[in-house]
Protein backbone atom coordinates (compact mmCIF):
# COMPACT_ATOMS: atom_id res chain seq x y z
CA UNK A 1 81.06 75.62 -3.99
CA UNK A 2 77.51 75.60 -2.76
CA UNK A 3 75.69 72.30 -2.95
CA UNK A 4 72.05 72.10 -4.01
CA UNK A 5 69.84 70.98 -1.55
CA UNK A 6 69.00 66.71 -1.55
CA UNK A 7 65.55 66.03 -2.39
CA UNK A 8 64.61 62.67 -1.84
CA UNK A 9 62.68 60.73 -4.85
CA UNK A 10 59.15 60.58 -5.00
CA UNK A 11 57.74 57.25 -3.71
CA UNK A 12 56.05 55.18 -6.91
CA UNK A 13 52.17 53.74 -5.81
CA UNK A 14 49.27 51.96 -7.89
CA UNK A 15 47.49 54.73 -10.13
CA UNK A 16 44.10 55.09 -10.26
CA UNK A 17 43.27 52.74 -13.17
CA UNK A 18 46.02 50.26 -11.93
CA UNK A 19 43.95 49.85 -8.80
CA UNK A 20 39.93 49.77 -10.76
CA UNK A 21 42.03 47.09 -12.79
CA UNK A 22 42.55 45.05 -9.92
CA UNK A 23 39.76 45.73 -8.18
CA UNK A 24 37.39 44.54 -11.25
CA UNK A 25 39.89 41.45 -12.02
CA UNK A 26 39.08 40.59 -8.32
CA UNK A 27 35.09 40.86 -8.50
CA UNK A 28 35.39 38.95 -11.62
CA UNK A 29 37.43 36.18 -9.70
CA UNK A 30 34.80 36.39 -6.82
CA UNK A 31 31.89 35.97 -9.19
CA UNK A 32 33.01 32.93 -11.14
CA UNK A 33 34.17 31.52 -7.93
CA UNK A 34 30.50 32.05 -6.43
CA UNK A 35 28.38 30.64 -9.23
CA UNK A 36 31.35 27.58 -9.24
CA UNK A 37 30.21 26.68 -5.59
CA UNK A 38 26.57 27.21 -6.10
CA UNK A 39 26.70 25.31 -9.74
CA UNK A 40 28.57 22.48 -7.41
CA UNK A 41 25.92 23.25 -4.78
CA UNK A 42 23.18 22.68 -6.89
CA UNK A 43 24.97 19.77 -8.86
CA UNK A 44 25.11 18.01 -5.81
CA UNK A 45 21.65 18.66 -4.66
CA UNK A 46 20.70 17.27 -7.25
CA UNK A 47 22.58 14.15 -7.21
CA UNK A 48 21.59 13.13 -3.67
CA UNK A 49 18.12 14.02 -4.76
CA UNK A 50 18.21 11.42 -7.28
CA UNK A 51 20.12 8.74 -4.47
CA UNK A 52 17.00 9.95 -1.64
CA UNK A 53 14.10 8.77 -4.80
CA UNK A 54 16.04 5.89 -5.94
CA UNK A 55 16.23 4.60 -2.53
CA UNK A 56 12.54 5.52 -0.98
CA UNK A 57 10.97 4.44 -4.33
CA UNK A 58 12.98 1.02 -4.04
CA UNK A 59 12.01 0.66 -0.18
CA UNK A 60 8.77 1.44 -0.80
CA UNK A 61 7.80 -1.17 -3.37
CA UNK A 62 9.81 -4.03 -1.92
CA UNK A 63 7.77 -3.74 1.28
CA UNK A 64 4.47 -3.75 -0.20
CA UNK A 65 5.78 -6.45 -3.06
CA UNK A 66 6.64 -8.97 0.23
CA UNK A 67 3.06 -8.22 1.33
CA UNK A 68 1.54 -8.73 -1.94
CA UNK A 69 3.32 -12.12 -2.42
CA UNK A 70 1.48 -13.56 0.63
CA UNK A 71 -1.16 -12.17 0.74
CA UNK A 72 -4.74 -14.37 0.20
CA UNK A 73 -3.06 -17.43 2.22
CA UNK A 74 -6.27 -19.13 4.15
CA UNK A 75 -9.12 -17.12 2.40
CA UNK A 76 -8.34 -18.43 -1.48
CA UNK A 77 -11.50 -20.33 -0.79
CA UNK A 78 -14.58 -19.48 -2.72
CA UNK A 79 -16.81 -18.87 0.03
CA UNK A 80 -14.21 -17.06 2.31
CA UNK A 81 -12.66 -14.49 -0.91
CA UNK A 82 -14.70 -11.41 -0.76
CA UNK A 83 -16.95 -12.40 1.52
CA UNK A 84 -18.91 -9.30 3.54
CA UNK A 85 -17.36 -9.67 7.35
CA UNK A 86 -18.69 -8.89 10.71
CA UNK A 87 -15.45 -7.77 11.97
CA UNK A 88 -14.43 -5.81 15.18
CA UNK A 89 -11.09 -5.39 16.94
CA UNK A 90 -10.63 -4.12 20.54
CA UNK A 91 -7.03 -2.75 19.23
CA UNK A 92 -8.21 -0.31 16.51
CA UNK A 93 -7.57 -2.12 13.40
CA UNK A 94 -10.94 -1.61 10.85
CA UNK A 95 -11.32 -3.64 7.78
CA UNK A 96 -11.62 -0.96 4.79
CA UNK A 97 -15.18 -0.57 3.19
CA UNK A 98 -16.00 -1.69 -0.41
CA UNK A 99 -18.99 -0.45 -2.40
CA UNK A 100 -20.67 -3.76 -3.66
CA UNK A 101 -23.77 -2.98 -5.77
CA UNK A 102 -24.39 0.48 -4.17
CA UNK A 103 -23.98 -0.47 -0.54
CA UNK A 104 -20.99 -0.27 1.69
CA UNK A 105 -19.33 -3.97 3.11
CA UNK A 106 -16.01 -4.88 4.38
CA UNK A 107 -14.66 -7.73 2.22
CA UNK A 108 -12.00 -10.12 3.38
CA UNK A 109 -10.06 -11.05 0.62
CA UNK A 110 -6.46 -11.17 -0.57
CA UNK A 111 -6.61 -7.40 -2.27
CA UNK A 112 -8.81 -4.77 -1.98
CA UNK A 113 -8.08 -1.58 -3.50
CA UNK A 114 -9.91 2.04 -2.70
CA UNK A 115 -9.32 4.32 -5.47
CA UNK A 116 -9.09 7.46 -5.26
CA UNK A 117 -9.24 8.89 -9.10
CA UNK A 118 -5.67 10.77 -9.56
CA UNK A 119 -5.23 11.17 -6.03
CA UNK A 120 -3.21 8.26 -3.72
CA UNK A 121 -5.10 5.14 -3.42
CA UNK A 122 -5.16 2.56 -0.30
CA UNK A 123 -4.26 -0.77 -0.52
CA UNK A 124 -5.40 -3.60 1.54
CA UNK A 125 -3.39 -7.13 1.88
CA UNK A 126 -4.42 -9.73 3.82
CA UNK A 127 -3.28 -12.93 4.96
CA UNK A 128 -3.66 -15.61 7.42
CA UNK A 129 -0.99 -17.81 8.85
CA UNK A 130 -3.12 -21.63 9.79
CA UNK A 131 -0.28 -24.39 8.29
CA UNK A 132 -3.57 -25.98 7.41
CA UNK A 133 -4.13 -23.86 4.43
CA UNK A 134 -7.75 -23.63 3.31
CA UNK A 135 -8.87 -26.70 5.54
CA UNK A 136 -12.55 -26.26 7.17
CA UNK A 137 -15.09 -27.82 9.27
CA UNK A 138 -18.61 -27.67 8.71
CA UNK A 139 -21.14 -26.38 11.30
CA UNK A 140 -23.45 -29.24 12.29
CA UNK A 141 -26.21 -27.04 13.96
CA UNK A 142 -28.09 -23.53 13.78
CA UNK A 143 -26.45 -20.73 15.22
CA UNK A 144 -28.44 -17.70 15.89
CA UNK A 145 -26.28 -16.23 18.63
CA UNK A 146 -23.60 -17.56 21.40
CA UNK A 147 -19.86 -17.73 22.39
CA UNK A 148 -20.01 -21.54 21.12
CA UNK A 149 -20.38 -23.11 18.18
CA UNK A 150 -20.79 -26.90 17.21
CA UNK A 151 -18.96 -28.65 14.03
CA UNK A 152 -19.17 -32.02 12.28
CA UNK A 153 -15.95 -32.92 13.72
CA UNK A 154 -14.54 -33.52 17.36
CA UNK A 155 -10.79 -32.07 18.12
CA UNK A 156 -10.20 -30.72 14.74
CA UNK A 157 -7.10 -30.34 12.82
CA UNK A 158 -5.32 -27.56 13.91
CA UNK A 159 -7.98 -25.58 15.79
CA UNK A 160 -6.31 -24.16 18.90
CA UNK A 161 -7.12 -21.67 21.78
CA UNK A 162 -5.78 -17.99 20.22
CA UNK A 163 -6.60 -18.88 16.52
CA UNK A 164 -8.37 -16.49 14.94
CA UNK A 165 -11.71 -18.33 12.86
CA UNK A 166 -14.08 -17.33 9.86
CA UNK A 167 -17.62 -18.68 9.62
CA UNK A 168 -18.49 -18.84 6.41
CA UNK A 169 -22.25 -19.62 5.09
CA UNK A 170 -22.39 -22.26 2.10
CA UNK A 171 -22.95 -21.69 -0.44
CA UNK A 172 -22.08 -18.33 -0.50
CA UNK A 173 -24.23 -14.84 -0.12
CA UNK A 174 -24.52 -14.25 3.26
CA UNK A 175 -22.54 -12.55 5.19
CA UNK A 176 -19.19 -13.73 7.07
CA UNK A 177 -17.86 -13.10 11.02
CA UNK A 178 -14.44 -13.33 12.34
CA UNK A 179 -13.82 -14.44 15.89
CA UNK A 180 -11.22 -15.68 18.11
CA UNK A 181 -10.88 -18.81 20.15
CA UNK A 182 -10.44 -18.71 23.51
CA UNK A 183 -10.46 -22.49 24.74
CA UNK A 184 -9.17 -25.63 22.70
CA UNK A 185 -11.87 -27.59 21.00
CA UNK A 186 -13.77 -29.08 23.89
CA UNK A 187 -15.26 -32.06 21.39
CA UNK A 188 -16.68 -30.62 18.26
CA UNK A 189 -17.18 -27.07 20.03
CA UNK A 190 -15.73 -24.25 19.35
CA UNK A 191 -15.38 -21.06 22.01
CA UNK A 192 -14.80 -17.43 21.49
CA UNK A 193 -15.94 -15.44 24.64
CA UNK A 194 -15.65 -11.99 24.31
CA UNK A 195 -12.67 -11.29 26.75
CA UNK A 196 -10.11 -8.64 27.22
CA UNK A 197 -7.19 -10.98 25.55
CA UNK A 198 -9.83 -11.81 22.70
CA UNK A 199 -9.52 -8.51 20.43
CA UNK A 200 -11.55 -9.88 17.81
CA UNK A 201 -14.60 -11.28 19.70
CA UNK A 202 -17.99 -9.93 20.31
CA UNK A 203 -20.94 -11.70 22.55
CA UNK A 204 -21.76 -12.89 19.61
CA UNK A 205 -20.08 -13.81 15.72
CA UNK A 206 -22.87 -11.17 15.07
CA UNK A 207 -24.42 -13.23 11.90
CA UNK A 208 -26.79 -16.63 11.82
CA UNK A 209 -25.37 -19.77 10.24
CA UNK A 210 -27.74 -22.65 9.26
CA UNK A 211 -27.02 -26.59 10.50
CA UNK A 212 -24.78 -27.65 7.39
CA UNK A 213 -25.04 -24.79 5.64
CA UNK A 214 -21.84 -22.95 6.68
CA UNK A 215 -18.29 -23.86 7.47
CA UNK A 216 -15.38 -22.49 9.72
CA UNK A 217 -11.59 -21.70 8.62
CA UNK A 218 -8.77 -21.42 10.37
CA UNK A 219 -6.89 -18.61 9.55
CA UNK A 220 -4.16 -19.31 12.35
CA UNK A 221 -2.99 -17.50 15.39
CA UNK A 222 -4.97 -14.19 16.08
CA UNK A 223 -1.11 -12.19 16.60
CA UNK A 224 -0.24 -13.51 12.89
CA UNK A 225 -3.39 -12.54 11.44
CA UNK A 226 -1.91 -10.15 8.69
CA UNK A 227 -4.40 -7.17 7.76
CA UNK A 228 -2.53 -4.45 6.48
CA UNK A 229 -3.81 -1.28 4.66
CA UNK A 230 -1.13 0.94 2.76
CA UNK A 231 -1.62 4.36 2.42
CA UNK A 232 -0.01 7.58 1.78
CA UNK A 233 0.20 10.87 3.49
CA UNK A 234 1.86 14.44 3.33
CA UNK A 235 4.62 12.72 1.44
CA UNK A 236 5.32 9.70 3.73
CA UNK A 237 4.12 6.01 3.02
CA UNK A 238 2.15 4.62 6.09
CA UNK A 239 0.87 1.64 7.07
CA UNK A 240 -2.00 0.11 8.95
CA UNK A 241 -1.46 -3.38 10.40
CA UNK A 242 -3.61 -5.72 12.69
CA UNK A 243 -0.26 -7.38 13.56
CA UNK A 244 2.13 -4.74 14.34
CA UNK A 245 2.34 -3.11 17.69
CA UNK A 246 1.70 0.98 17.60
CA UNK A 247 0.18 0.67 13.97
CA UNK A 248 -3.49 -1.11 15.03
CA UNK A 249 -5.29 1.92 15.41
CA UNK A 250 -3.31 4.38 13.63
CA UNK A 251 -1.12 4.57 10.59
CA UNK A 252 2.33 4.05 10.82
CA UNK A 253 5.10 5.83 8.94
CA UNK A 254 7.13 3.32 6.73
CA UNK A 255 8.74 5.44 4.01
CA UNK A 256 9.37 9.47 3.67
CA UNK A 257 9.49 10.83 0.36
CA UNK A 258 6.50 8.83 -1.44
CA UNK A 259 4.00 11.57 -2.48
CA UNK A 260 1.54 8.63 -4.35
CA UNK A 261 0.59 5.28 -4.37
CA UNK A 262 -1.41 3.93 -7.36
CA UNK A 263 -2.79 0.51 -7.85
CA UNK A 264 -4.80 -1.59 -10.51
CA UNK A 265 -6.70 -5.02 -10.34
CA UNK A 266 -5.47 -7.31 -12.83
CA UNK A 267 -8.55 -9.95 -13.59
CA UNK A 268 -8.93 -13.17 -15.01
CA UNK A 269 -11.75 -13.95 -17.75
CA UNK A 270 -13.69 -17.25 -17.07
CA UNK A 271 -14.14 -19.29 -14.75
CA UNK A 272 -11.24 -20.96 -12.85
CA UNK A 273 -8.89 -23.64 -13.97
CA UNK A 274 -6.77 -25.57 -12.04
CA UNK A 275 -4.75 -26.80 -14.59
CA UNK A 276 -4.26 -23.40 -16.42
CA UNK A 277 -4.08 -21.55 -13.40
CA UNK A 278 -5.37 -17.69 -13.59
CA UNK A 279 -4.04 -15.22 -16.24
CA UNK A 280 -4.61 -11.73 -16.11
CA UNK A 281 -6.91 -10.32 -19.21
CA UNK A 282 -8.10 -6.75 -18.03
CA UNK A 283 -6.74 -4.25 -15.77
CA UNK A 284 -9.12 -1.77 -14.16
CA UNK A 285 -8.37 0.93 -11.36
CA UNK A 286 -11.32 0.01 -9.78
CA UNK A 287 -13.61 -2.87 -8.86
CA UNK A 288 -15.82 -4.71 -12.16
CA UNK A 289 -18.60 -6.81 -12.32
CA UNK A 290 -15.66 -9.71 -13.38
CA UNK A 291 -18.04 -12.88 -12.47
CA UNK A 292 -20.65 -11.61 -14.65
CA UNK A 293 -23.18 -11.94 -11.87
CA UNK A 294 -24.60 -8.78 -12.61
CA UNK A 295 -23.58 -6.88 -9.02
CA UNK A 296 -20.25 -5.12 -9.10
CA UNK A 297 -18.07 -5.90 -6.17
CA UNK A 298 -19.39 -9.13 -5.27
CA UNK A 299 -17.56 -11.91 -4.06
CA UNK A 300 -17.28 -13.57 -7.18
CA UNK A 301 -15.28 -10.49 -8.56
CA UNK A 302 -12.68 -10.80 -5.65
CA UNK A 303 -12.39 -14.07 -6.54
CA UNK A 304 -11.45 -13.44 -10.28
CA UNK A 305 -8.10 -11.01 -8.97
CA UNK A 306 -5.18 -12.84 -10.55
CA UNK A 307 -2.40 -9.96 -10.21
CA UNK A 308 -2.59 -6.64 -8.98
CA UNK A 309 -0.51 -3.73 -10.36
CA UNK A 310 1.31 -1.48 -8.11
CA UNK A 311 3.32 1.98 -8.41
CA UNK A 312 4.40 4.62 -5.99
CA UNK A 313 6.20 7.99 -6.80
CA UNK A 314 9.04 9.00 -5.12
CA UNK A 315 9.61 12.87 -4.82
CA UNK A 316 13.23 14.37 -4.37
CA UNK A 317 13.92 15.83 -0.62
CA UNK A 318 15.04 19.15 -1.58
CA UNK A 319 13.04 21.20 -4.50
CA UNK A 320 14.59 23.46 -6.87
CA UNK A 321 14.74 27.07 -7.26
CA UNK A 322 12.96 29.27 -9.60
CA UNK A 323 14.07 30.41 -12.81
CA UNK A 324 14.17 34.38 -12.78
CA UNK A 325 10.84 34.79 -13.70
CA UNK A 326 9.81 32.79 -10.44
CA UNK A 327 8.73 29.72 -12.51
CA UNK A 328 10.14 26.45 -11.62
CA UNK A 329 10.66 23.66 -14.15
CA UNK A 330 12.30 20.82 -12.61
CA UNK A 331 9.51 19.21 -13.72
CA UNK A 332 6.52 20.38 -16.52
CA UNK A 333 4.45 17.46 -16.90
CA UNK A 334 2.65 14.80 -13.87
CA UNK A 335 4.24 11.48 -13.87
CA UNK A 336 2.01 9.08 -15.56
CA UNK A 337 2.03 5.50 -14.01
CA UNK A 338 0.86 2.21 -15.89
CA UNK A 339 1.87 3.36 -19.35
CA UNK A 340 2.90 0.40 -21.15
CA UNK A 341 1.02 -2.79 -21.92
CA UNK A 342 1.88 -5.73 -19.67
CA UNK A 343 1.73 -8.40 -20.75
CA UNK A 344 1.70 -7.16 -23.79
CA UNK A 345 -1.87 -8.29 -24.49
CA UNK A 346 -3.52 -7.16 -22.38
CA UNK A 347 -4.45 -3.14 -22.83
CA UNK A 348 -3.08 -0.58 -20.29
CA UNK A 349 -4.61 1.47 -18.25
CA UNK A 350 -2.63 4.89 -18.07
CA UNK A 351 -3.26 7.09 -15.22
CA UNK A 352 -1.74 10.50 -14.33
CA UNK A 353 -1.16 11.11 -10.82
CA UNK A 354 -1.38 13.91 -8.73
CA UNK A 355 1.58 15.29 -7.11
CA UNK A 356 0.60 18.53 -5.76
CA UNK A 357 0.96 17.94 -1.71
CA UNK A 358 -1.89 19.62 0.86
CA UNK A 359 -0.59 22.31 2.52
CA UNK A 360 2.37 22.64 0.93
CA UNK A 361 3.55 26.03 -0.07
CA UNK A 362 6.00 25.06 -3.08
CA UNK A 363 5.05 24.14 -6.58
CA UNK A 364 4.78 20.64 -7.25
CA UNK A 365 6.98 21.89 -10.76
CA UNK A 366 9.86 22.59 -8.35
CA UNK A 367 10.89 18.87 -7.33
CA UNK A 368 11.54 15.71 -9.67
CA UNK A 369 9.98 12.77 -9.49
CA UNK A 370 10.74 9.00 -10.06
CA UNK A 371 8.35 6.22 -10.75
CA UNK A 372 8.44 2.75 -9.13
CA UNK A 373 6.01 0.23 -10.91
CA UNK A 374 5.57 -3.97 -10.60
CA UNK A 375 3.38 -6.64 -11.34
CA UNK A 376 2.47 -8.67 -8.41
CA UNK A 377 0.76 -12.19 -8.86
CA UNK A 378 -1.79 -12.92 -5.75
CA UNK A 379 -0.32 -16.42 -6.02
CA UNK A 380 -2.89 -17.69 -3.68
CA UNK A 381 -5.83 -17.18 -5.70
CA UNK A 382 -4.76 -19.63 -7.92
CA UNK A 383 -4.42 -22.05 -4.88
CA UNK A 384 -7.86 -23.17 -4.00
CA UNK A 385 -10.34 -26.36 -3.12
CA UNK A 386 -11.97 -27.40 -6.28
């Protein structure tokens, strides 16, 4: 019997539309996968975007809120607020110019704010340290030029080598000068030679003072003086201090991720009150003629700064792509700062800041921003000799 020859059975595979089935169920699973981790991606960008402003706007307007709250302590006086200063320092700090009827001065007072339209502006707080407040002595003869000076009063109050001085004409309208002492009241004399550990002192206070027509302050040791200037910069807040080390002559970064800084006076109407105190009735971005004196940016207007109003915008770190057309809308519209009326009496100023950066190659639209805003009293002003 002849046996047919064993063929063994054809081995079974995938077919041809088996494997495209798998092979598209796979890209499928790929894609949704990908755009999962991106979404997440982009989810979380997001969120720590949102953690980065929250905590640089926060920082940001706590440290200039703890200047603000000090700042006029020692020159809440009439004649010392606003007054124009001869002031030099051998360290780098300069006192920001002031327009004041058309031509340029350097006021010392509590707040002075340089406004820059839309744009950042640049704050200045300033402060003294004496413990003798606003307490003076009066000059008891001309000056027209030396390192000495002669008061009314032998070994007074508080005067001691290192304190940094302001002689001050009375009444007001001339101009001011800032020295430093370098000696102890020798009797009713004061010193300030110009030497190297002096930074603030010149051969001379580089302005005339009458006999009993001007007075000095004490605005307490020359290291405490407290002149700051607050700025901002390609996105990072800085900070210009006559008391910190390394940020004299240049600004100092405080705070990355601030892109503006806006600020508004806040004055008083009237004359001041002691028992009332000073209440804020107009808020301006820049300096008024508040005294009525005619002159905008006299000392009188300094003097009428009850509050000052202060925002800065915090931008997130990383921006946001484009839609497909290459547009980005993570933001449409400029952040607007002092919207609402506060208090609510007194009308506010809106103003829309600029948040385009110099230089920088990305569309402000791409990044979100979050606004930081307070009202800070410049308690100080509201502490003075009546």
């Amino acid at each position: 019997m002849m046996r047919r020859p064993h063929r063994p059975q054809a081995a079974r595979g995938f077919s041809i539309v088996e494997l495209m089935v798998a092979v598209t169920v796979g890209m499928l699973a790929i894609m949704f996968a990908t755009r999962l981790i991106v979404s997440s991606e982009q989810n979380k960008s997001i969120g720590l975007g949102s953690s980065d402003q929250m905590q640089n706007g926060m920082l940001a307007l706590f440290s200039i809120t703890e200047d603000a709250t000090q700042a006029g302590w020692g020159m809440n006086d009439d004649l010392i607020a606003g007054c124009n200063t001869v002031f030099s320092d051998t360290a780098g700090y300069a006192l920001p110019a002031a327009d004041r009827g058309g031509v340029s001065v350097t006021p010392l007072a509590a707040v002075v704010i340089r406004n820059n339209a839309n744009g950042s502006d640049e704050l200045s707080l300033n402060t003294g340290s004496s413990p003798s407040g606003v307490g003076s002595v009066k000059v008891s003869d001309t000056y027209a030029g030396a390192d000495t000076l002669r008061i009314s009063t032998a070994a007074p109050f508080g005067f001691l080598k290192d304190d940094a001085i302001i002689v001050v004409p009375e009444p007001r309208g001339g101009d001011c000068a800032l020295a430093q002492l370098t000696a102890d009241p020798l009797g009713a004399v004061l010193t300030f030679t110009a030497l190297p550990e002096a930074r603030y002192n010149r051969n001379t206070l580089g302005a005339a003072f009458g006999a009993n027509l001007a007075r000095v302050y004490n605005l307490g040791p020359a290291r405490n003086l407290a002149l700051h200037t607050w700025s901002v910069q390609n996105g990072v807040l800085m900070l210009r201090a006559s008391n910190l080390a390394g940020a004299m002559a240049a600004r100092s970064t405080v705070v990355e991720g601030i892109v503006a800084l806006k600020a508004q006076y806040g004055f008083a109407s009237g004359a001041f009150n002691p028992a009332t105190g000073m209440q804020v009735a107009q808020w301006s971005n820049t300096m008024i003629n508040a005294d009525g004196d005619a002159v905008t940016g006299s000392a009188g207007d300094y003097q009428q700064v009850a509050a000052i109003r202060v925002a800065v915008v915090a931008r997130s770190k990383v921006p946001e792509k484009p839609a497909s057309n290459g547009q980005c809308s993570a933001t449409t519209d400029k952040p607007v700062v002092f919207a609402s009326a506060s208090p609510a009496s007194v009308t506010a100023v809106p103003v829309t800041v600029e948040v385009a950066q110099t230089g920088d190659t990305i569309s402000w639209k791409c990044y979100r921003y979050r606004v930081f805003e307070t009202i800070i009293p410049i308690r100080n002003s509201g502490w003075r000799p009546t």
